[in-house]
Protein backbone atom coordinates (compact mmCIF):
# COMPACT_ATOMS: atom_id res chain seq x y z
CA UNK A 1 0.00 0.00 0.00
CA UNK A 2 2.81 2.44 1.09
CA UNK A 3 4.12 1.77 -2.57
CA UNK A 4 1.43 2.65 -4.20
CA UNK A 5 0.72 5.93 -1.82
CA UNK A 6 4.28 7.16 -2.52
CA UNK A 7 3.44 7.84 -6.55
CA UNK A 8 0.60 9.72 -5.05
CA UNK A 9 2.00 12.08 -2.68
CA UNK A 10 4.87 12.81 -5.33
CA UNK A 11 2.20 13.98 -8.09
CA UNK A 12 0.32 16.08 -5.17
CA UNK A 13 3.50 17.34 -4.09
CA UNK A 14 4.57 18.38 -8.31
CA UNK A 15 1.09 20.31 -8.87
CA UNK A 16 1.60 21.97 -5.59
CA UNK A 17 5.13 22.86 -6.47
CA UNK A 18 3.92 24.03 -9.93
CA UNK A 19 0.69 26.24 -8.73
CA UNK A 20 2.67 27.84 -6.21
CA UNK A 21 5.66 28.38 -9.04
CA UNK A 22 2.84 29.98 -11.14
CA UNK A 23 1.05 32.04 -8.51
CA UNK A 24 4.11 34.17 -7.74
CA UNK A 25 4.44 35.42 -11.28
CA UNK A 26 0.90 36.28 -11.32
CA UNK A 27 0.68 37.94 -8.35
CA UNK A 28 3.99 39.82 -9.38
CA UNK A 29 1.92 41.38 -12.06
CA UNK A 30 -1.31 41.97 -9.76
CA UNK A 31 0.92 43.94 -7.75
CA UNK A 32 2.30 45.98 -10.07
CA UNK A 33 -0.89 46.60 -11.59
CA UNK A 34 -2.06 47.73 -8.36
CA UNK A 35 0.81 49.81 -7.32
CA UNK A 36 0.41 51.82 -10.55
CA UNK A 37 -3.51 52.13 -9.95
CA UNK A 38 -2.55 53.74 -6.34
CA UNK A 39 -0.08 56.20 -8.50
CA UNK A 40 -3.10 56.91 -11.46
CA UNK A 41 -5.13 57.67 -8.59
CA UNK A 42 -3.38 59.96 -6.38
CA UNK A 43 -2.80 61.86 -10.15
CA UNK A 44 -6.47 62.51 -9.63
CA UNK A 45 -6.71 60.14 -13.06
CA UNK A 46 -9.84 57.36 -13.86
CA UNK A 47 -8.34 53.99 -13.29
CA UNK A 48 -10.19 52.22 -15.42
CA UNK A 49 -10.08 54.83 -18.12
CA UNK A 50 -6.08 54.44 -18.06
CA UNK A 51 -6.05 50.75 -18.08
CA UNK A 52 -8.90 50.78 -20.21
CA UNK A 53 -6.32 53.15 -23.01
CA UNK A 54 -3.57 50.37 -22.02
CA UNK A 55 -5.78 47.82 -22.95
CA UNK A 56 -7.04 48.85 -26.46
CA UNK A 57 -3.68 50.33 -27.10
CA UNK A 58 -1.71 47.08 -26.33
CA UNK A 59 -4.36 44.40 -28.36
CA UNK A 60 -6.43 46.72 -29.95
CA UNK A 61 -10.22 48.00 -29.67
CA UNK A 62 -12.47 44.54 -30.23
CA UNK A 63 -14.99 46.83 -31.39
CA UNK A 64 -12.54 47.97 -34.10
CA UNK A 65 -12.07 44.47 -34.96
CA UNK A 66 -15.19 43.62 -35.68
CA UNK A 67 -16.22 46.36 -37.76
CA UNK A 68 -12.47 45.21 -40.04
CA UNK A 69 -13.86 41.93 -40.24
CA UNK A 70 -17.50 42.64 -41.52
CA UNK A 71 -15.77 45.28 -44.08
CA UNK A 72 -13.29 42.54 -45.30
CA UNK A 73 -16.11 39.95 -45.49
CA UNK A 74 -18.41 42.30 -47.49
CA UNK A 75 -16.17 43.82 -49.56
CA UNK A 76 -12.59 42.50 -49.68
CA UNK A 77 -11.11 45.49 -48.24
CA UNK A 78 -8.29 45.16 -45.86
CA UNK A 79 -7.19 48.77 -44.43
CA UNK A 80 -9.43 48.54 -41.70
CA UNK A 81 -8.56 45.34 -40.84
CA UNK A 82 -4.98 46.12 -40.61
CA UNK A 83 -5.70 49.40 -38.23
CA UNK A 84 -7.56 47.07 -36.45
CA UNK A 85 -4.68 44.89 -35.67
CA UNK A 86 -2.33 47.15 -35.67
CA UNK A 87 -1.81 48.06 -31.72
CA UNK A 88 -1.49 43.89 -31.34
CA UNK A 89 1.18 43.62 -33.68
CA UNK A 90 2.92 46.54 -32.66
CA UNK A 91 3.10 44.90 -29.05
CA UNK A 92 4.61 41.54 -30.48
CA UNK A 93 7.33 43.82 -32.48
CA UNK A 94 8.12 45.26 -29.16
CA UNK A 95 8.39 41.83 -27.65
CA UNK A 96 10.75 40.63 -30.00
CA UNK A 97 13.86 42.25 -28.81
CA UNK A 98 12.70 41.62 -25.25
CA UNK A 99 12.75 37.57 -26.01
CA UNK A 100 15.97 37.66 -27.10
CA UNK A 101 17.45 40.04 -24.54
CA UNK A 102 15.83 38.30 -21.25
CA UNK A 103 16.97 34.81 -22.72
CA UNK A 104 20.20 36.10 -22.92
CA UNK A 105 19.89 37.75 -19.12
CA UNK A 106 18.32 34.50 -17.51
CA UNK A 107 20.89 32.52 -19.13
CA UNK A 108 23.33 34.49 -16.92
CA UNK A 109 21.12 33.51 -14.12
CA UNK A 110 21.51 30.31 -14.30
CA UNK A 111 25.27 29.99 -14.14
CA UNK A 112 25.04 32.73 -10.97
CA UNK A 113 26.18 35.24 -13.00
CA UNK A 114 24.32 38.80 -13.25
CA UNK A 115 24.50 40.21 -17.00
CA UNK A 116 23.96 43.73 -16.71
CA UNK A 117 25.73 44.40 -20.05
CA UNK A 118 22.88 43.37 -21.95
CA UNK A 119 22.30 46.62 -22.98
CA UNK A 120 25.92 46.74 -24.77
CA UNK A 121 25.62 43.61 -26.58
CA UNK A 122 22.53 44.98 -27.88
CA UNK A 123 23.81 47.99 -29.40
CA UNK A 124 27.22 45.95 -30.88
CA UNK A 125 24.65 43.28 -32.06
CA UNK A 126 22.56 46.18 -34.01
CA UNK A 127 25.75 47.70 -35.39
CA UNK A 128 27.39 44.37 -36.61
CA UNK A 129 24.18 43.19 -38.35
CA UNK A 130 23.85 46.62 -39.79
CA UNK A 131 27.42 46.96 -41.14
CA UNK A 132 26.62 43.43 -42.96
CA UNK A 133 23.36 44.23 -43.97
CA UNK A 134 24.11 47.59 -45.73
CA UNK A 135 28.25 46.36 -46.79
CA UNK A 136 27.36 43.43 -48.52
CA UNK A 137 26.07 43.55 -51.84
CA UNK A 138 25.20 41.66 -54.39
CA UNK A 139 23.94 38.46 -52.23
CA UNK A 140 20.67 36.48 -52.60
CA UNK A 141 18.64 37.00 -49.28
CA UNK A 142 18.33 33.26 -48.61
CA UNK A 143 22.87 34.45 -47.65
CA UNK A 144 22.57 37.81 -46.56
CA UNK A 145 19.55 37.53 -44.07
CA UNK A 146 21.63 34.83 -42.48
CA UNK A 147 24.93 36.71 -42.69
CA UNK A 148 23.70 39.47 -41.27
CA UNK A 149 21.90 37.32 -38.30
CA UNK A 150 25.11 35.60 -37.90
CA UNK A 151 27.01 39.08 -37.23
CA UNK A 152 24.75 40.14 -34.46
CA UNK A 153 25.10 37.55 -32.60
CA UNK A 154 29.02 36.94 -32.97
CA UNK A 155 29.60 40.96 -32.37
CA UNK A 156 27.17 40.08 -28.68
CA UNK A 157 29.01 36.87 -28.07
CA UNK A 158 32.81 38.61 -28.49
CA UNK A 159 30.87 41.75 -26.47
CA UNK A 160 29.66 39.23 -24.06
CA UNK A 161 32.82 36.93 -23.72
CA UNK A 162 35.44 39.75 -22.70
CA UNK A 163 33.57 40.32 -18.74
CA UNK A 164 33.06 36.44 -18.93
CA UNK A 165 36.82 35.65 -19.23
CA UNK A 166 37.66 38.50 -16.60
CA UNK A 167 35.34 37.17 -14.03
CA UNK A 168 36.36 33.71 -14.67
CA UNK A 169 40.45 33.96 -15.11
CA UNK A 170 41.09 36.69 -12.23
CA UNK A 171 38.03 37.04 -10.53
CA UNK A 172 36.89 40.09 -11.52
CA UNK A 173 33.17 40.89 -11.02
CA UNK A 174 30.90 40.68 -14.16
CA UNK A 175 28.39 43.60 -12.87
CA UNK A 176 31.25 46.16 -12.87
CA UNK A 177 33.13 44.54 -15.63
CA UNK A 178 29.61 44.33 -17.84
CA UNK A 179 28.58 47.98 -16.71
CA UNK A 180 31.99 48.75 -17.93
CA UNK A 181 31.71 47.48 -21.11
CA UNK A 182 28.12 48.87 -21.75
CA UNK A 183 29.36 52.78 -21.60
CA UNK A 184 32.37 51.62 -23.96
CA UNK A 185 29.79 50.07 -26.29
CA UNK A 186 27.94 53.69 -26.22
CA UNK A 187 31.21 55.79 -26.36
CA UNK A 188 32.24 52.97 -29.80
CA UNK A 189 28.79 53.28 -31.64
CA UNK A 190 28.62 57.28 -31.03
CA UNK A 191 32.34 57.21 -32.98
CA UNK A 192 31.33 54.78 -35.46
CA UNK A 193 28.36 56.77 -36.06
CA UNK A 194 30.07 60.19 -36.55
CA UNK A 195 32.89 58.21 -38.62
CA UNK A 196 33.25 55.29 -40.07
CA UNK A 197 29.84 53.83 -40.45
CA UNK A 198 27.92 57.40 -40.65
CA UNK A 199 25.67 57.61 -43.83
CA UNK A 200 25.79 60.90 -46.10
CA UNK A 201 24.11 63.64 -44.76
CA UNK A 202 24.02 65.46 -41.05
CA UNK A 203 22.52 62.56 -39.30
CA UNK A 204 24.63 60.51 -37.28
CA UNK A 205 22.91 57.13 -38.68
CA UNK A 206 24.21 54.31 -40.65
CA UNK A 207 23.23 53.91 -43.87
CA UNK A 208 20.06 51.70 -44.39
CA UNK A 209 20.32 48.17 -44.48
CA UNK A 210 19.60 46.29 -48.20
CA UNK A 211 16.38 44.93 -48.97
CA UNK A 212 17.99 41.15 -49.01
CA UNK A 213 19.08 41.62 -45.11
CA UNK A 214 15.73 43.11 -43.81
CA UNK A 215 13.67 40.20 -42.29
CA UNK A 216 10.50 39.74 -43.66
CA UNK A 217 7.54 41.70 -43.00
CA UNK A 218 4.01 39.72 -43.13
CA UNK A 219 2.10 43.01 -43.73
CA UNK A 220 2.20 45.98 -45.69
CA UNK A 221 3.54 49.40 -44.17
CA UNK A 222 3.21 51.21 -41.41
CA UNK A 223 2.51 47.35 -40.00
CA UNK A 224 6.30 46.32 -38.88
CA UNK A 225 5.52 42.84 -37.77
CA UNK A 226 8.03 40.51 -39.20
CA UNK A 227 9.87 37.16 -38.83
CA UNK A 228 11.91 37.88 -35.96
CA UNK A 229 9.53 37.61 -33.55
CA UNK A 230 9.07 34.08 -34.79
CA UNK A 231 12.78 33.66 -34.71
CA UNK A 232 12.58 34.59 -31.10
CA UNK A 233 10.20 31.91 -30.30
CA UNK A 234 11.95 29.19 -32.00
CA UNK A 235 15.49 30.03 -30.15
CA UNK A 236 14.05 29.91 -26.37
CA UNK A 237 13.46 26.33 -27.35
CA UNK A 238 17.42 25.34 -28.32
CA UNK A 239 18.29 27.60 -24.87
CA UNK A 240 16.02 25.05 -23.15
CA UNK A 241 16.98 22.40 -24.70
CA UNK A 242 21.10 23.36 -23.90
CA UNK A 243 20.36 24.35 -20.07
CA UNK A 244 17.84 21.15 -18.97
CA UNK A 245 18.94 18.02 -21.62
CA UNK A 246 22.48 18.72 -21.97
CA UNK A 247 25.51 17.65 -20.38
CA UNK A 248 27.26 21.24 -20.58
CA UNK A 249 24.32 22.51 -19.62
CA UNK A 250 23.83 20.54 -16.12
CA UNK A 251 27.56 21.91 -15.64
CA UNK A 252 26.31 25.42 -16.35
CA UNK A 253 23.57 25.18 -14.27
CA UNK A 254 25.79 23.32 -11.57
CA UNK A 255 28.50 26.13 -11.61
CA UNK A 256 25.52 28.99 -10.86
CA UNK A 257 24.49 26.56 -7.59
CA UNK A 258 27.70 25.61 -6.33
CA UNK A 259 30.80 26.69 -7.79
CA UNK A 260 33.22 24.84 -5.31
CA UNK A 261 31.64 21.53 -5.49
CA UNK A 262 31.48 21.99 -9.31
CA UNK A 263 34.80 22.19 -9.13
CA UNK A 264 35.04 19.42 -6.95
CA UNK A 265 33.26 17.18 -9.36
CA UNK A 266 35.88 18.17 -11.78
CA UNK A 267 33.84 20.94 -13.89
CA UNK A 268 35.64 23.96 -15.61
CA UNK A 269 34.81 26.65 -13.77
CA UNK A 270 36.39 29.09 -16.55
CA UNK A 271 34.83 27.36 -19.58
CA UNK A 272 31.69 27.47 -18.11
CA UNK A 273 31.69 30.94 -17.69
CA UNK A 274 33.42 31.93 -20.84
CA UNK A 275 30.83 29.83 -22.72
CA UNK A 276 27.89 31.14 -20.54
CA UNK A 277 28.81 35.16 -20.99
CA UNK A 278 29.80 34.44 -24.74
CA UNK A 279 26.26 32.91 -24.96
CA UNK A 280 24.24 35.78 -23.84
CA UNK A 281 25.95 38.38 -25.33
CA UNK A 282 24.99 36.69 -28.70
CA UNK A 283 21.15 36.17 -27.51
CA UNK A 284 21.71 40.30 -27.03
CA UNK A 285 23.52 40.76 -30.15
CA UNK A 286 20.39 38.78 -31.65
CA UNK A 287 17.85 41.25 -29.93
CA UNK A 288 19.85 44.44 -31.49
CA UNK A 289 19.37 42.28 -35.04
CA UNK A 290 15.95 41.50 -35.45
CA UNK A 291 15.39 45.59 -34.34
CA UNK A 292 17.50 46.37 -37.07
CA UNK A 293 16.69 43.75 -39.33
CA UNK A 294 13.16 43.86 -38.65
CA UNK A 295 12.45 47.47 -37.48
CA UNK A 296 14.15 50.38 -38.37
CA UNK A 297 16.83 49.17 -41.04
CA UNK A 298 19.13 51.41 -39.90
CA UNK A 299 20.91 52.20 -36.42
CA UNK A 300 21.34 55.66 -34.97
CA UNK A 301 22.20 57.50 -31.58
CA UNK A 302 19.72 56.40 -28.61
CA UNK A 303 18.74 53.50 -30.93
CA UNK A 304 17.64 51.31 -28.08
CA UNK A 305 14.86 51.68 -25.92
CA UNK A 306 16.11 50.28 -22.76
CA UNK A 307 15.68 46.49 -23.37
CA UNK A 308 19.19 45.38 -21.94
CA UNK A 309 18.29 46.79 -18.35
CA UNK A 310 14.50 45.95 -18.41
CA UNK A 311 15.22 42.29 -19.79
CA UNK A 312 16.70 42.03 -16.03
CA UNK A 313 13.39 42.30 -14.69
CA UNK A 314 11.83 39.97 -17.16
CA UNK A 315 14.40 37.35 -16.60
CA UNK A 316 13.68 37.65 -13.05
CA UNK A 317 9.55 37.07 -13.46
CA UNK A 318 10.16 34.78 -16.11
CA UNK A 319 12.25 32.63 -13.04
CA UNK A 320 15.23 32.41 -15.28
CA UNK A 321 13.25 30.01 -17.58
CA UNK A 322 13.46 30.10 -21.10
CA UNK A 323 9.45 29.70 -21.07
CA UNK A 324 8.40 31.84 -18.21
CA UNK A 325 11.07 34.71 -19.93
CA UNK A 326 9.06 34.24 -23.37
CA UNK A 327 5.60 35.24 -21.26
CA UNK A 328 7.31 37.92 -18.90
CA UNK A 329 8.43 39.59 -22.77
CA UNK A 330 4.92 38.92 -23.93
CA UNK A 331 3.53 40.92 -20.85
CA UNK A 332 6.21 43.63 -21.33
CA UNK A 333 5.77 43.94 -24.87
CA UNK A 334 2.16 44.53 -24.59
CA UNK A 335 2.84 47.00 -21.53
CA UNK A 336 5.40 49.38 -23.84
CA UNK A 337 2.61 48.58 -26.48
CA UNK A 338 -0.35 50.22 -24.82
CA UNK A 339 1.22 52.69 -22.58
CA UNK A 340 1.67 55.79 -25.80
CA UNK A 341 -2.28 55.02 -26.30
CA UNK A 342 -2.53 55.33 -22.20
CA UNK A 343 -0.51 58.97 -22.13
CA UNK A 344 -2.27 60.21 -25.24
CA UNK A 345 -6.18 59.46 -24.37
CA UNK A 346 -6.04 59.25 -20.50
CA UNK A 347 -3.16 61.82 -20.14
CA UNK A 348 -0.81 59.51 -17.86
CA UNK A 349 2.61 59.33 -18.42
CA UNK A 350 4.69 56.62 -19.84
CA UNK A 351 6.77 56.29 -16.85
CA UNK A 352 3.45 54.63 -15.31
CA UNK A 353 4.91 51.60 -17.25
CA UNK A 354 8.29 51.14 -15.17
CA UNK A 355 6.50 51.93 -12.05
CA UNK A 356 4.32 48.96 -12.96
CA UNK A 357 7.32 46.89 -14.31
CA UNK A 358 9.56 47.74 -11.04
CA UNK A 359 6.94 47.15 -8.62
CA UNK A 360 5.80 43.63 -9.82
CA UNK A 361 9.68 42.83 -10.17
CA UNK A 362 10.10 43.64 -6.54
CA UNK A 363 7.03 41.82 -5.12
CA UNK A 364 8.73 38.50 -7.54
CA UNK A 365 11.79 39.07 -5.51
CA UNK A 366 10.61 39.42 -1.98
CA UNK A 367 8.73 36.13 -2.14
CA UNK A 368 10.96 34.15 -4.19
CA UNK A 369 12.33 31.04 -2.28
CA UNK A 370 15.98 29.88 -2.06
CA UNK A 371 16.17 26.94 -0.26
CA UNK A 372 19.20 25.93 0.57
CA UNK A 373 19.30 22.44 -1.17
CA UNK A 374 21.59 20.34 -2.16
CA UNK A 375 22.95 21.10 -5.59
CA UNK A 376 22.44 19.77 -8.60
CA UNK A 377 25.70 18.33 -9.20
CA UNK A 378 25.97 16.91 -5.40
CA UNK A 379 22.76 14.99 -5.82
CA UNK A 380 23.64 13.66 -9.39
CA UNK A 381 27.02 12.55 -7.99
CA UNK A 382 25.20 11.02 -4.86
CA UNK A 383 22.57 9.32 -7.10
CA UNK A 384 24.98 7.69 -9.49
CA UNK A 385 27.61 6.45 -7.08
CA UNK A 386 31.11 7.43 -8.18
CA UNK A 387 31.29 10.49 -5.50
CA UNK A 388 30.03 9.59 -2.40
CA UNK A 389 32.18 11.40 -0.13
CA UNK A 390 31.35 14.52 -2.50
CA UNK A 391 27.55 13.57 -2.10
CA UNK A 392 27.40 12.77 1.53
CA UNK A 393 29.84 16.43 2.33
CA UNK A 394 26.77 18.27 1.03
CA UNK A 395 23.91 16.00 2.40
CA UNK A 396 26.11 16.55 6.23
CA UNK A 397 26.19 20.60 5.84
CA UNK A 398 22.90 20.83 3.91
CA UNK A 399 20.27 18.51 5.33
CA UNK A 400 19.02 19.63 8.60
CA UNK A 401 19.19 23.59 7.27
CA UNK A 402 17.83 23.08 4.13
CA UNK A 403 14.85 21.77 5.90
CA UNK A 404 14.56 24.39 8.69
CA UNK A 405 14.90 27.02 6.37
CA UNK A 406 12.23 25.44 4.35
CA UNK A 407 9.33 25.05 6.49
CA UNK A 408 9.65 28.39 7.66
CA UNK A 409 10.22 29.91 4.19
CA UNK A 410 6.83 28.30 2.78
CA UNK A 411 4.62 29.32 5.92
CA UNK A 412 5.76 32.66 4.98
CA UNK A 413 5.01 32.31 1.29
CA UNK A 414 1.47 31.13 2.52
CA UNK A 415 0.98 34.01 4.05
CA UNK A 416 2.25 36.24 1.93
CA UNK A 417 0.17 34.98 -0.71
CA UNK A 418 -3.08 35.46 1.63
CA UNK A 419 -1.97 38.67 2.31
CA UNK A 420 -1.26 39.99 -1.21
CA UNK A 421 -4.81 38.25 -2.32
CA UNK A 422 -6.75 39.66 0.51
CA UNK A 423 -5.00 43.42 -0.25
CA UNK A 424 -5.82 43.05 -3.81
CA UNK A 425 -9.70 42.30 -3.13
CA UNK A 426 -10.38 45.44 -0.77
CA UNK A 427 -7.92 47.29 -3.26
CA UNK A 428 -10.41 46.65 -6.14
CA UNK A 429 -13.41 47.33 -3.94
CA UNK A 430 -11.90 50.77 -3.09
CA UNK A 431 -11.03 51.59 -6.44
CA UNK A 432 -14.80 50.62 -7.54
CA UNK A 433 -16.16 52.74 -5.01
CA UNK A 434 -13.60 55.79 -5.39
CA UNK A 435 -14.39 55.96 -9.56
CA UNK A 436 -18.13 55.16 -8.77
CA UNK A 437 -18.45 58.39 -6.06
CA UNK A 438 -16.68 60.71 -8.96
CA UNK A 439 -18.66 59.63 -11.53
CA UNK A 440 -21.96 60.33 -9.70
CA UNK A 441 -20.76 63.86 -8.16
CA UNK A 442 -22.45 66.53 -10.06
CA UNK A 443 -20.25 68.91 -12.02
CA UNK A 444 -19.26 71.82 -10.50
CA UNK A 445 -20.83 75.49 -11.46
């Protein structure tokens, strides 16, 4: 009987685990949602008007929609279809570069390293990809498109590698090493556009990129939607793929838990780190391509929008997962999406977005759990035999904290939970109640 019970308690225990793994990003957003309807409020601003603008601005108006279906249905045309559509596509362009740049972010993560020079790769990535796409000539697209791919992501990876093999040859930390390297990446690409890669005229731009570079676009102008965003999808897969069902991978992830007993085990610390950094600078270097590529065609001064630093928060509610970072850029795609429709018809600023971003980051990282459990390469190495004395070192120092620390950690992720949940109900009933009161008041002589 007690075999038969132990299958069950081991599902229970997995959907438990999982709920409570996709609760916290949820409520992460709630909070941040709510946080930023305290701010709209004390601006003297309608809630629901704002989110409302947010709303239609990041997926469109349905009623919109509608009306572009019945007129392509009755008579072929497509133009109001297309302005229909066009705030949700806009949202996925804006996603794009965010999928690329938190993969490359979380990827960091996971070997306990903290990319901050995401930001950098991006802008070498852009200028590499450009300097192909417009230098080139004379290719077939089916060799240029690639080519100029290719460049973005080895300019990143070369960006990215440099703080990598600092950190892991003398030590030196990769945030001031990466932070480092991003203001040399601005100071290079303000030279190279005032020099070298400056296209005629006063602006300091690069020229634009050729036709047989640009990726796709699957609709006609001013929709920019295009094939990178696909692209973005199909490469978190090969990142999951290398972190969870590869043997360099289980290193990687073995050096972010436990460097010494990684090294132990007989892991290279310094490959894995070189590899890791070289890695995510060319998942940034890819993000800076498909916006040039994709986008804008060209590269100029300012040409990024922030995605480097913001991917840090979107690694962090995606849990470092190349899955949960592809629906943390979803979210903040949507939220840069909608918030220019939220400024220009409810009058609140942009900056309502970071708030909103910041907050829900912050709420992720207060009730995130580290338990202090055995790591990954300890238990493999106790599992399979070879390394028991490594094995039973970290099952002696580990056990009897590990579960301490853990009972107390998830009574106070139940309550927190209860807490944020209760909050967020009278928070809604307030803001119901406050919107209700103004909308009734008479107006004023």
């Amino acid at each position: 009987m007690s075999e038969t019970a132990t299958p069950s308690k081991k599902s229970d225990g997995a959907r438990s685990s999982l709920a409570q793994e996709l609760l916290v990003p949820v409520l992460a957003v709630v909070t941040g949602l709510l946080i930023g309807a305290i701010v709209i409020v004390a601006s003297g601003a309608n809630v629901f008007e704002a989110y409302g603008a947010l709303f239609t601005g990041s997926f469109g108006s349905p009623a919109r929609l509608i009306e572009g279906l019945q007129v392509y249905f009755s008579t072929g045309e497509t133009k109001e279809l297309l302005r229909a559509i066009y705030p949700f596509t806009e949202s996925l362009v804006t996603a794009t570069p965010y999928i690329f740049a938190g993969l490359s972010v979380a990827l960091g993560f996971r070997a306990g390293l903290f990319n901050i020079g995401a930001e950098g790769q991006f802008f070498i990535g852009a200028l590499c990809s450009a300097f192909v796409g417009y230098s080139l000539k004379g290719l077939p697209m089916i060799v240029h498109l690639p080519l100029a791919l290719l460049g973005g992501a080895l300019g990143g990876a070369i960006w990215g590698m440099i703080p990598g093999y600092l950190k892991a040859r003398f030590g030196a930390h990769e945030v001031v090493n990466t932070i480092m390297m991003n203001w040399i990446a601005f100071r290079l690409s303000d030279w190279l556009l005032n020099g070298p890669m400056k296209a005629s005229g006063f602006r300091p731009v690069t020229p634009n990129v050729l036709a047989t570079a640009e990726l796709p676009r699957f609709f006609p102008d001013p929709l920019r939607f295009n094939l990178g965003f696909f692209i973005a999808l199909l490469v978190a897969y090969p990142v999951y793929w290398f972190l969870f069902k590869t043997t360099t991978g289980f290193e990687v992830r073995s050096v972010g838990a436990n460097p010494d007993a990684a090294k132990y085990a007989g892991m290279s610390i310094v490959k894995n780190l070189v590899l890791v950094m070289a890695l995510a600078g060319g998942l940034a270097g890819m993000a800076g391509s498909a916006q040039v590529l994709g986008v804008d065609h060209w590269v100029g001064q300012g040409f990024s929008a922030g995605y480097g630093f913001d991917a840090i928060a979107l690694a962090l509610l995606g849990k470092s997962h190349p899955f949960g970072v592809v629906l943390s850029a979803l979210l903040f795609g949507f939220l840069r999406g909608g918030a220019t429709n939220m400024q220009s018809r409810a009058g609140i600023p942009i900056d309502i977005i970071s708030i909103i971003q910041g907050s829900g980051d912050r709420f992720h990282r207060r009730t995130r759990h580290h338990p202090l459990a055995v790591p990954p390469a300890l238990d493999q190495n106790r599992r399979n035999g070879p390394h028991t004395r490594l094995g039973q070192i970290g099952e002696v120092r580990m056990t009897t904290t590990n579960l301490e620390f853990s009972a107390a950690a998830e009574k106070r992720k139940r309550i927190s939970y209860g807490l944020t949940l209760l909050a967020t109900g009278l928070f809604i009933f307030f803001l119901f109640g406050l919107n209700t009161r103004r909308a009734c008041r008479p107006p004023s002589a």
